[in-house]
PDB file of N, CA and C in Angstrom:
ATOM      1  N   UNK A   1     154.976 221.116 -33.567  1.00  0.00           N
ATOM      2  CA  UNK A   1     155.657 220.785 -34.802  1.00  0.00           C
ATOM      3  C   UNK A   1     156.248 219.379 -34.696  1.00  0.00           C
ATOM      4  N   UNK A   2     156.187 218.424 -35.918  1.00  0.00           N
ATOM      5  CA  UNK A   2     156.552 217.448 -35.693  1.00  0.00           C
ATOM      6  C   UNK A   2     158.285 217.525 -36.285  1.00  0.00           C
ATOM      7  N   UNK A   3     158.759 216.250 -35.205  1.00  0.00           N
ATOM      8  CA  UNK A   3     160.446 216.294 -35.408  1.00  0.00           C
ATOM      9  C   UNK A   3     160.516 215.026 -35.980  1.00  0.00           C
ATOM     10  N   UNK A   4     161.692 215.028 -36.378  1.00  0.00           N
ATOM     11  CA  UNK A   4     161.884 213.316 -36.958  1.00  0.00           C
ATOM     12  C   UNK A   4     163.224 212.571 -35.491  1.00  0.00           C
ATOM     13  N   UNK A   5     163.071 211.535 -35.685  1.00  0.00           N
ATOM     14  CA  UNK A   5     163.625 211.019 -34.394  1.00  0.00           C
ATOM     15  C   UNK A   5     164.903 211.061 -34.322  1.00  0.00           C
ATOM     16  N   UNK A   6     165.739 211.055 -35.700  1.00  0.00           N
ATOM     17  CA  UNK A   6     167.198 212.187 -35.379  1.00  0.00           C
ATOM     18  C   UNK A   6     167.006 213.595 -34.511  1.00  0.00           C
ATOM     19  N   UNK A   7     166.464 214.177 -35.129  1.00  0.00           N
ATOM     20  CA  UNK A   7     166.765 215.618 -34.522  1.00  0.00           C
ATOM     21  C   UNK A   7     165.930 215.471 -32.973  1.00  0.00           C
ATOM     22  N   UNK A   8     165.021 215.273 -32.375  1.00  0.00           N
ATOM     23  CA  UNK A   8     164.788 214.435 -30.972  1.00  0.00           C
ATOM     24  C   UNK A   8     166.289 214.357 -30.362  1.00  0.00           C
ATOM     25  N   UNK A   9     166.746 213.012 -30.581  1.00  0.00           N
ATOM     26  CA  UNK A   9     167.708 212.171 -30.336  1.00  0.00           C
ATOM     27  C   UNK A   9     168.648 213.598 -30.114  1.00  0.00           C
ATOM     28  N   UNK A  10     169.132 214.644 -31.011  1.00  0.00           N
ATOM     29  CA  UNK A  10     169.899 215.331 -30.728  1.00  0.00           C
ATOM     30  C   UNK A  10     169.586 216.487 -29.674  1.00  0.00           C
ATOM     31  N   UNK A  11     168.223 216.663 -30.015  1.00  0.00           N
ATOM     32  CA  UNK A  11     167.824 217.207 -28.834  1.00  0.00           C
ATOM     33  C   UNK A  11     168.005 217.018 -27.527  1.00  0.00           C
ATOM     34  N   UNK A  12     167.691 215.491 -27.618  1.00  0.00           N
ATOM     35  CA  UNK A  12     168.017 215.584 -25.564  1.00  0.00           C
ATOM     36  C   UNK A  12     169.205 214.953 -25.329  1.00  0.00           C
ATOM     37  N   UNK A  13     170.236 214.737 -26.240  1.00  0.00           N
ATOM     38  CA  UNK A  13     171.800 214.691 -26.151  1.00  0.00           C
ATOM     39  C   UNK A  13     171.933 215.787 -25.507  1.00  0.00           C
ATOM     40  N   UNK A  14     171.679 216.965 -26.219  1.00  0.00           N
ATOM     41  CA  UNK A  14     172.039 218.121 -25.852  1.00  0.00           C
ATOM     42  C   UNK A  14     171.745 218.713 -24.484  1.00  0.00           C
ATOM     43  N   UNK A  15     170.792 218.349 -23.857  1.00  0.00           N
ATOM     44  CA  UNK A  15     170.950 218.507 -22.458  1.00  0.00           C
ATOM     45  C   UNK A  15     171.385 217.319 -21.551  1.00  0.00           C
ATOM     46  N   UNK A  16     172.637 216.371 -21.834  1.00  0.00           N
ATOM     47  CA  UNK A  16     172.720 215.792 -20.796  1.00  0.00           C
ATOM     48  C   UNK A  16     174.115 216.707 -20.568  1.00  0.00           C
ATOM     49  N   UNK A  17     175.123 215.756 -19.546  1.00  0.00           N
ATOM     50  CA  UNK A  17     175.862 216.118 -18.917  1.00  0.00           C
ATOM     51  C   UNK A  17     177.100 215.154 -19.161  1.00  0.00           C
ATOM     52  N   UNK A  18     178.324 215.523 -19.538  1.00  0.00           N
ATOM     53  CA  UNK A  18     179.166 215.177 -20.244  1.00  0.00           C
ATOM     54  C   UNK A  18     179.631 213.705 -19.833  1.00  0.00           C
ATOM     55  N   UNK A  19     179.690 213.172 -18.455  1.00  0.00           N
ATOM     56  CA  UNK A  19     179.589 211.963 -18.142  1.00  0.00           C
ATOM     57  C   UNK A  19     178.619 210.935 -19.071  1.00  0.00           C
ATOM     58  N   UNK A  20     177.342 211.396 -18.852  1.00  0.00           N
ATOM     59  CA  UNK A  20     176.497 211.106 -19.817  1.00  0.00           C
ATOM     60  C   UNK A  20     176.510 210.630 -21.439  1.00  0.00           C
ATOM     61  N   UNK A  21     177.028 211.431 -21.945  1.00  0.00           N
ATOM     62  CA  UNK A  21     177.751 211.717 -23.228  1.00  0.00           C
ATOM     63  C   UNK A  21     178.274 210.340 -23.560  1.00  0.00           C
ATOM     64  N   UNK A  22     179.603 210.425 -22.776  1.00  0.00           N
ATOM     65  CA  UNK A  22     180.089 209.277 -22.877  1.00  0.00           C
ATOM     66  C   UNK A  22     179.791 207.771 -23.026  1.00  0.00           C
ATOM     67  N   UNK A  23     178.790 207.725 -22.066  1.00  0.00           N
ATOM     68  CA  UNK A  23     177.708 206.604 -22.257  1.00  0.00           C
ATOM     69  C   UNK A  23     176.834 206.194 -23.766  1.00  0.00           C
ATOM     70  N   UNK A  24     176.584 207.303 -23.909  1.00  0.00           N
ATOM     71  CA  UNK A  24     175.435 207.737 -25.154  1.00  0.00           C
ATOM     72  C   UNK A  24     176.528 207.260 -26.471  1.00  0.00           C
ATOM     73  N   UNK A  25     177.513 207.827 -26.060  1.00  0.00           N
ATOM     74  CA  UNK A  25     178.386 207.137 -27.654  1.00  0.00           C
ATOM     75  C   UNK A  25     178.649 205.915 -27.796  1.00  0.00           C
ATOM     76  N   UNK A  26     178.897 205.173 -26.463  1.00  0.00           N
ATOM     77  CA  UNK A  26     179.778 203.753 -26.257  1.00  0.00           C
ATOM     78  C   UNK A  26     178.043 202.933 -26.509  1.00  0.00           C
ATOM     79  N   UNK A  27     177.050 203.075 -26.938  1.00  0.00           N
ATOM     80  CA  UNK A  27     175.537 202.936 -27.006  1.00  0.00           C
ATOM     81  C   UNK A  27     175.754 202.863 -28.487  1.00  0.00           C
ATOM     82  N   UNK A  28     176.018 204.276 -28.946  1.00  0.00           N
ATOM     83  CA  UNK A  28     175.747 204.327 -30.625  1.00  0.00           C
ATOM     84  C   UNK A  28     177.219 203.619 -31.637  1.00  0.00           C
ATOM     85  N   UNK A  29     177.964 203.324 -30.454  1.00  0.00           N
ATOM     86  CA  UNK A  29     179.228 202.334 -31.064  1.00  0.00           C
ATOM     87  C   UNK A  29     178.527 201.050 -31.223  1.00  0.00           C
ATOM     88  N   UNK A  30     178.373 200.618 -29.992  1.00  0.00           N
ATOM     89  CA  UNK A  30     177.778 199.266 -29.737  1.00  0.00           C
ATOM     90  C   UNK A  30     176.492 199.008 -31.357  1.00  0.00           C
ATOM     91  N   UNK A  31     175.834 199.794 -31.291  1.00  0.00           N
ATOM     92  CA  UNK A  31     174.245 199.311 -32.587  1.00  0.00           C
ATOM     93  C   UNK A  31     174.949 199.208 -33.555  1.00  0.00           C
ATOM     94  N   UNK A  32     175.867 200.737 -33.745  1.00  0.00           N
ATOM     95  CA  UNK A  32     176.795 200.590 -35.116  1.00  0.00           C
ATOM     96  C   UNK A  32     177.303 198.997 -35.120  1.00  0.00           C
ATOM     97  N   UNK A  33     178.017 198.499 -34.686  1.00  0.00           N
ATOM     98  CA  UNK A  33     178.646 197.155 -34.332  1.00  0.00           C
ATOM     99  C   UNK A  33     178.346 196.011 -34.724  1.00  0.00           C
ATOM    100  N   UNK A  34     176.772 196.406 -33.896  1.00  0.00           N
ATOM    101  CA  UNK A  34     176.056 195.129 -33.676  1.00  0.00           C
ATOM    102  C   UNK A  34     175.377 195.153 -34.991  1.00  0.00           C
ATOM    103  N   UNK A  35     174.818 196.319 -35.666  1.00  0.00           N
ATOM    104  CA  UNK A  35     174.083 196.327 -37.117  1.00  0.00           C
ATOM    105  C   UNK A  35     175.258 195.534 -38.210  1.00  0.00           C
ATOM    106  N   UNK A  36     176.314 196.347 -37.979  1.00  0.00           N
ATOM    107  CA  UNK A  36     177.400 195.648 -39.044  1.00  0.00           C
ATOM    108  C   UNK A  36     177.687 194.669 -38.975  1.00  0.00           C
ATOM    109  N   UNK A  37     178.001 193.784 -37.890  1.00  0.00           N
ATOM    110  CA  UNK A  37     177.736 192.138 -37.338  1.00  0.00           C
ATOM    111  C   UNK A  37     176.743 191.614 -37.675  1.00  0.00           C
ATOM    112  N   UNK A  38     175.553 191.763 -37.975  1.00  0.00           N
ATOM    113  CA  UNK A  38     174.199 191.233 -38.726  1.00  0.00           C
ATOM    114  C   UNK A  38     173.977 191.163 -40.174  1.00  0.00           C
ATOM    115  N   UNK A  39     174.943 192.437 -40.468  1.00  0.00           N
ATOM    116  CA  UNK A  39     174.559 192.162 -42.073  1.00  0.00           C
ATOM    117  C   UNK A  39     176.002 191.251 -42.511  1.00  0.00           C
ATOM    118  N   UNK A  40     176.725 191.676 -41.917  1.00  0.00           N
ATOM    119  CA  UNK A  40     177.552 190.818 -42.457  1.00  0.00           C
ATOM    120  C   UNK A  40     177.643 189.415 -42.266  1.00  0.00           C
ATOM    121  N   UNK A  41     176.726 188.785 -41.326  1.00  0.00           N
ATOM    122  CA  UNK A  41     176.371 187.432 -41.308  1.00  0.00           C
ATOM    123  C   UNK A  41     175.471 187.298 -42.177  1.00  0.00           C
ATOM    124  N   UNK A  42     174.730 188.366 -42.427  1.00  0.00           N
ATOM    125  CA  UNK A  42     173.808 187.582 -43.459  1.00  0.00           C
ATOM    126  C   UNK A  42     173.939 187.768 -45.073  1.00  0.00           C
ATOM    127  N   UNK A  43     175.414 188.671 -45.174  1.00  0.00           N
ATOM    128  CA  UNK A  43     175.789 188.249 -46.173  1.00  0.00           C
ATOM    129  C   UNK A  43     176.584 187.224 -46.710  1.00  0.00           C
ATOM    130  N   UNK A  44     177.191 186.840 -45.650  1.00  0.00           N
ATOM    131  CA  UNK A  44     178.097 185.613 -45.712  1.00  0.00           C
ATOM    132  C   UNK A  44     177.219 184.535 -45.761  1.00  0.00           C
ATOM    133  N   UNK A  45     176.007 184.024 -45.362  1.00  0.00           N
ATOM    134  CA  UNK A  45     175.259 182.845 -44.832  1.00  0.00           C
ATOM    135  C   UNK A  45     174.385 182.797 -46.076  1.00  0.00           C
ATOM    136  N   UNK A  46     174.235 183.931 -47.322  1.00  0.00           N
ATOM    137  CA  UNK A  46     173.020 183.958 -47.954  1.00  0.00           C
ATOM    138  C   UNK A  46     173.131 183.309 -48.909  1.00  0.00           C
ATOM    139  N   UNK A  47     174.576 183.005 -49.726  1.00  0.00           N
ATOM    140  CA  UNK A  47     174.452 182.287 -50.700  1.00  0.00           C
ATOM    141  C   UNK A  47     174.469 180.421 -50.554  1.00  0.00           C
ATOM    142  N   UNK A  48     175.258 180.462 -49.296  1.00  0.00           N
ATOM    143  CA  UNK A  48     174.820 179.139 -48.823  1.00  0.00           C
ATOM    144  C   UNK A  48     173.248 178.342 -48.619  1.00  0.00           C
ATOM    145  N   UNK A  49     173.306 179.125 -47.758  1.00  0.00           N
ATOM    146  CA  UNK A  49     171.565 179.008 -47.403  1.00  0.00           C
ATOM    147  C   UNK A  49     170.508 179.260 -49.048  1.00  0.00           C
ATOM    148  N   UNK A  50     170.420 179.605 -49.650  1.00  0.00           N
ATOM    149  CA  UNK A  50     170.309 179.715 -51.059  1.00  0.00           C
ATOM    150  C   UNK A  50     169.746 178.250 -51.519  1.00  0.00           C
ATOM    151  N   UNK A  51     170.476 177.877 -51.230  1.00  0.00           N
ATOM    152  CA  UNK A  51     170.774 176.638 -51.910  1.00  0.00           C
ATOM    153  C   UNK A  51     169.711 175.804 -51.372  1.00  0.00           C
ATOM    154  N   UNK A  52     169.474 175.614 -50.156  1.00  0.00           N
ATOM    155  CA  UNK A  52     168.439 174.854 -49.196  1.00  0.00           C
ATOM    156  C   UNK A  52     167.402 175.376 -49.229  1.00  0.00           C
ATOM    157  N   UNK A  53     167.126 177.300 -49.715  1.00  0.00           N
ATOM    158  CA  UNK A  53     165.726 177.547 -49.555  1.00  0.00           C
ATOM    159  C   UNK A  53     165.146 177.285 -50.548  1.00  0.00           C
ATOM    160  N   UNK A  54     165.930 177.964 -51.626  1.00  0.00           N
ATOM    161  CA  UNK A  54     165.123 177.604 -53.201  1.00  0.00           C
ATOM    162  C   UNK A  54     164.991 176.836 -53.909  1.00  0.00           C
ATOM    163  N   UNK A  55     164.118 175.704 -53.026  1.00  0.00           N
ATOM    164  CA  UNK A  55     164.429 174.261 -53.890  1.00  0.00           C
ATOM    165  C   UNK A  55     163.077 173.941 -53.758  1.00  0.00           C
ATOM    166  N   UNK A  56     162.522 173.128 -54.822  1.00  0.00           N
ATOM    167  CA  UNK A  56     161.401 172.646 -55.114  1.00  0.00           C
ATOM    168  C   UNK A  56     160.734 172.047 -53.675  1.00  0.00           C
ATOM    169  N   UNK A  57     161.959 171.614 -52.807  1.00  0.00           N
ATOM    170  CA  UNK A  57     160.978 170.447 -51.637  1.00  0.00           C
ATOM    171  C   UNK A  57     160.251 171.466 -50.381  1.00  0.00           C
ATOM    172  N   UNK A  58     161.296 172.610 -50.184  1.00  0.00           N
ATOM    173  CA  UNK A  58     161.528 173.891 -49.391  1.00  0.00           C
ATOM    174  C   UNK A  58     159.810 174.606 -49.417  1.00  0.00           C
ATOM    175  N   UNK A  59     159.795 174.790 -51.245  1.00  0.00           N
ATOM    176  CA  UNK A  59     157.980 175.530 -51.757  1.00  0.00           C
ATOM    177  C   UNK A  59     157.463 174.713 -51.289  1.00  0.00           C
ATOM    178  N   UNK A  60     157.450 173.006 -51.428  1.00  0.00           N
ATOM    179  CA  UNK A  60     156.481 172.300 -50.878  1.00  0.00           C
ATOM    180  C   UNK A  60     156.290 172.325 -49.819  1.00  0.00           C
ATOM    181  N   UNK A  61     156.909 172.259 -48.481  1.00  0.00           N
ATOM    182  CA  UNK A  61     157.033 172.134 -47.232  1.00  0.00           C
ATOM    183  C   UNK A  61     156.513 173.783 -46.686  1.00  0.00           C
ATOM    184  N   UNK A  62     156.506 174.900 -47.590  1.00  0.00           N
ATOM    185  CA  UNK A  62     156.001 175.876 -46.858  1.00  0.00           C
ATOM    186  C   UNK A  62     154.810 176.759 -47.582  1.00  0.00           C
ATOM    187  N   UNK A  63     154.271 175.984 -48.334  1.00  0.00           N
ATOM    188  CA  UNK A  63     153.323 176.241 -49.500  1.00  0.00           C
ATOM    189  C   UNK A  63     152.093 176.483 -48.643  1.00  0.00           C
ATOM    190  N   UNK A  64     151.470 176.021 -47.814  1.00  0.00           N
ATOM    191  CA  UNK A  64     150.459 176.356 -46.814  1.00  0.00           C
ATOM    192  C   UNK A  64     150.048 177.384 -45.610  1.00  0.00           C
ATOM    193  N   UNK A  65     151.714 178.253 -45.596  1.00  0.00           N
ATOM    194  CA  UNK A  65     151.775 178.973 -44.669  1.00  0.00           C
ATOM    195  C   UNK A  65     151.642 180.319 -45.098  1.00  0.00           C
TER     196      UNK A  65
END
């Protein structure tokens, strides 16, 4: 039967060993973190940057790729 990679993931949580555990969260803190640190740079950077991509010289310079 196929699983989806949540329920996996909870699966073999479930057999580690509580030391373990601990690790496994300070892991899913860290992505949480690091995901929210990414978008929020790239929401802050997008309207700036805006400005430099969508410009007539920007299409020209990448019109070939």
């Amino acid at each position: 039967m196929f699983m989806n990679t949540k329920k996996i993931l909870i699966n073999e949580i479930e057999k580690l060993p509580e030391p373990a555990l601990a690790e496994v969260l300070d892991y899913v803190r860290f992505l949480e973190y690091k995901t929210k640190g990414a978008l929020e740079t790239y929401l802050q950077s997008k309207s700036s940057l805006e400005k430099e991509w969508l410009s007539p010289i920007e299409d020209e310079a990448w019109k070939n790729l």
